[in-house]
Protein backbone atom coordinates (compact mmCIF):
# COMPACT_ATOMS: atom_id res chain seq x y z
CA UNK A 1 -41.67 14.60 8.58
CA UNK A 2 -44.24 13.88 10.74
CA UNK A 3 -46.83 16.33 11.73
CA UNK A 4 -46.36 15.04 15.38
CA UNK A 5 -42.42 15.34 14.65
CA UNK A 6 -42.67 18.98 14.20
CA UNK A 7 -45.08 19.78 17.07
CA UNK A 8 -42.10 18.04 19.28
CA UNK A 9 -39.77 19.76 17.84
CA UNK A 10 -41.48 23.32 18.23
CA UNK A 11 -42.08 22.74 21.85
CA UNK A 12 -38.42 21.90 22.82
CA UNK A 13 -37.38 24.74 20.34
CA UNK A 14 -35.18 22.15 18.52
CA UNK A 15 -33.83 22.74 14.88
CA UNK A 16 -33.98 20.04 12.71
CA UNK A 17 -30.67 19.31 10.45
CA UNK A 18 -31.52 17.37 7.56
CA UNK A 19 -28.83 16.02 5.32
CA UNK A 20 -28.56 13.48 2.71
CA UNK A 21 -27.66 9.82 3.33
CA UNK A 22 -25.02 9.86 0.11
CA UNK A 23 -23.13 12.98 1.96
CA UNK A 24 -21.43 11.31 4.92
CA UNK A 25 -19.68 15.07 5.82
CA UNK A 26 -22.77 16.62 7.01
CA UNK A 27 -22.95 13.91 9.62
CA UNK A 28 -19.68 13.99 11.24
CA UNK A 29 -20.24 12.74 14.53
CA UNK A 30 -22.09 10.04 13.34
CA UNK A 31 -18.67 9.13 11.15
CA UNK A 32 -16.76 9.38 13.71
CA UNK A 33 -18.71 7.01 15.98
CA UNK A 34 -18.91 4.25 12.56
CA UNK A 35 -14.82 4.64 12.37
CA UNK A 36 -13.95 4.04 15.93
CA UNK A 37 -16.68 1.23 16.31
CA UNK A 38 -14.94 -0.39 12.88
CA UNK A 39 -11.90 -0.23 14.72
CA UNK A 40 -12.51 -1.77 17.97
CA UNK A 41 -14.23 -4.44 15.83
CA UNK A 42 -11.52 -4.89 13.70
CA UNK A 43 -9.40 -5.57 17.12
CA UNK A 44 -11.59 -8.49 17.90
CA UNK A 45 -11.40 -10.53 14.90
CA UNK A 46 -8.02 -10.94 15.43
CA UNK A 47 -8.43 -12.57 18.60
CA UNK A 48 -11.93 -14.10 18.23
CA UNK A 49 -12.37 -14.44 14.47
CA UNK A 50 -14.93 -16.75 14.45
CA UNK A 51 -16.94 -14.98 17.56
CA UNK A 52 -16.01 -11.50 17.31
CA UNK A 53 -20.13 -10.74 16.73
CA UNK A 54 -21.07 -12.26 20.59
CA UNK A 55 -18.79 -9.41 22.04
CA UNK A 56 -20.20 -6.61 20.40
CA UNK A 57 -22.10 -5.58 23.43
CA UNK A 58 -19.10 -5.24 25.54
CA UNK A 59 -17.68 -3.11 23.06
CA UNK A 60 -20.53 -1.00 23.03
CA UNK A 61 -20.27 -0.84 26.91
CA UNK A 62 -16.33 0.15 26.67
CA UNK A 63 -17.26 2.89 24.05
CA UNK A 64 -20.39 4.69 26.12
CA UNK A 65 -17.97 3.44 29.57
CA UNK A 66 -14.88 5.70 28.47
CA UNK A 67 -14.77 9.54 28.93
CA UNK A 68 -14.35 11.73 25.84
CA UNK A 69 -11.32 13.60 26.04
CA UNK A 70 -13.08 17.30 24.82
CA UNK A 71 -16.37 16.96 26.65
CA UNK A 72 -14.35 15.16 30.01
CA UNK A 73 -17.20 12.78 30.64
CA UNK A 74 -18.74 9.62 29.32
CA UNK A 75 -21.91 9.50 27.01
CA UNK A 76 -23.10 7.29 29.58
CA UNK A 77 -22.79 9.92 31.74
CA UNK A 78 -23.94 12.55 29.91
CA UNK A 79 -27.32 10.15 29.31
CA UNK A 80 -27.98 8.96 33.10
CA UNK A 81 -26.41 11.55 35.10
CA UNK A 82 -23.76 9.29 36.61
CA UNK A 83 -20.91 7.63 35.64
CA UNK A 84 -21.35 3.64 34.47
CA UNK A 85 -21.04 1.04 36.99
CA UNK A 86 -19.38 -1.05 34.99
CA UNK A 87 -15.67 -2.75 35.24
CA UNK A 88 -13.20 0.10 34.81
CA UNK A 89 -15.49 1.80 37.95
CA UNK A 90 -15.12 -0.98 40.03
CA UNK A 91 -11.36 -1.03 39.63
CA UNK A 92 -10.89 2.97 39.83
CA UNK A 93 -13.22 2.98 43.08
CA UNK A 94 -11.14 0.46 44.41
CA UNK A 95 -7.92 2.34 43.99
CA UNK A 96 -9.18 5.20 45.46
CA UNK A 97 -10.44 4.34 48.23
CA UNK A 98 -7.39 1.40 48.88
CA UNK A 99 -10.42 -1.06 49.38
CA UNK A 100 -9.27 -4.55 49.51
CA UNK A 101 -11.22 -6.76 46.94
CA UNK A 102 -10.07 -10.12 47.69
CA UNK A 103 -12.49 -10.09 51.31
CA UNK A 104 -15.34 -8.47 49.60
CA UNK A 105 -18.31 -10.80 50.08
């Protein structure tokens, strides 16, 4: 580790976790993250299995978009402060507040 590593991590009192890259366990919300991603991929190729790579960003949006169920916020959220304006926020604004979409200019 770099010396500059460990000054930055003194300063914000952070403890450093090391683990080995051949013992997947120690890492389990990095796991988690590779299964669900390997999923929603795995949902594209069987509608776009020759162009399922071009949508990976919009998966990546609809992962960070969607709240986690045991922290009750997004990790968009939880990065910027506020929640995503992305499609699912247009749509829920726009039930709540009955605003009619169709005249929007």
């Amino acid at each position: 580790m770099s010396e500059l590593m460990q000054v930055f991590l003194n300063e914000f009192y952070v403890h450093h976790i090391r683990n080995s890259p051949y013992h997947t366990q120690s890492n389990v919300a990095c796991e988690r993250f590779s299964c669900t991603h390997k999923t929603m991929i795995r949902s594209l190729l069987d509608r776009f299995p020759d162009s399922w790579d071009t949508a990976l960003t919009w998966v990546l949006l609809a992962y960070r978009e969607v709240p986690v169920e045991t922290l009750g916020c997004s990790s968009f959220e939880l990065m910027f402060g506020r929640i995503a304006p992305g499609a699912l926020q247009l749509v829920k604004s726009a039930w709540l507040q009955e605003t009619d979409l169709s005249t929007a200019k």
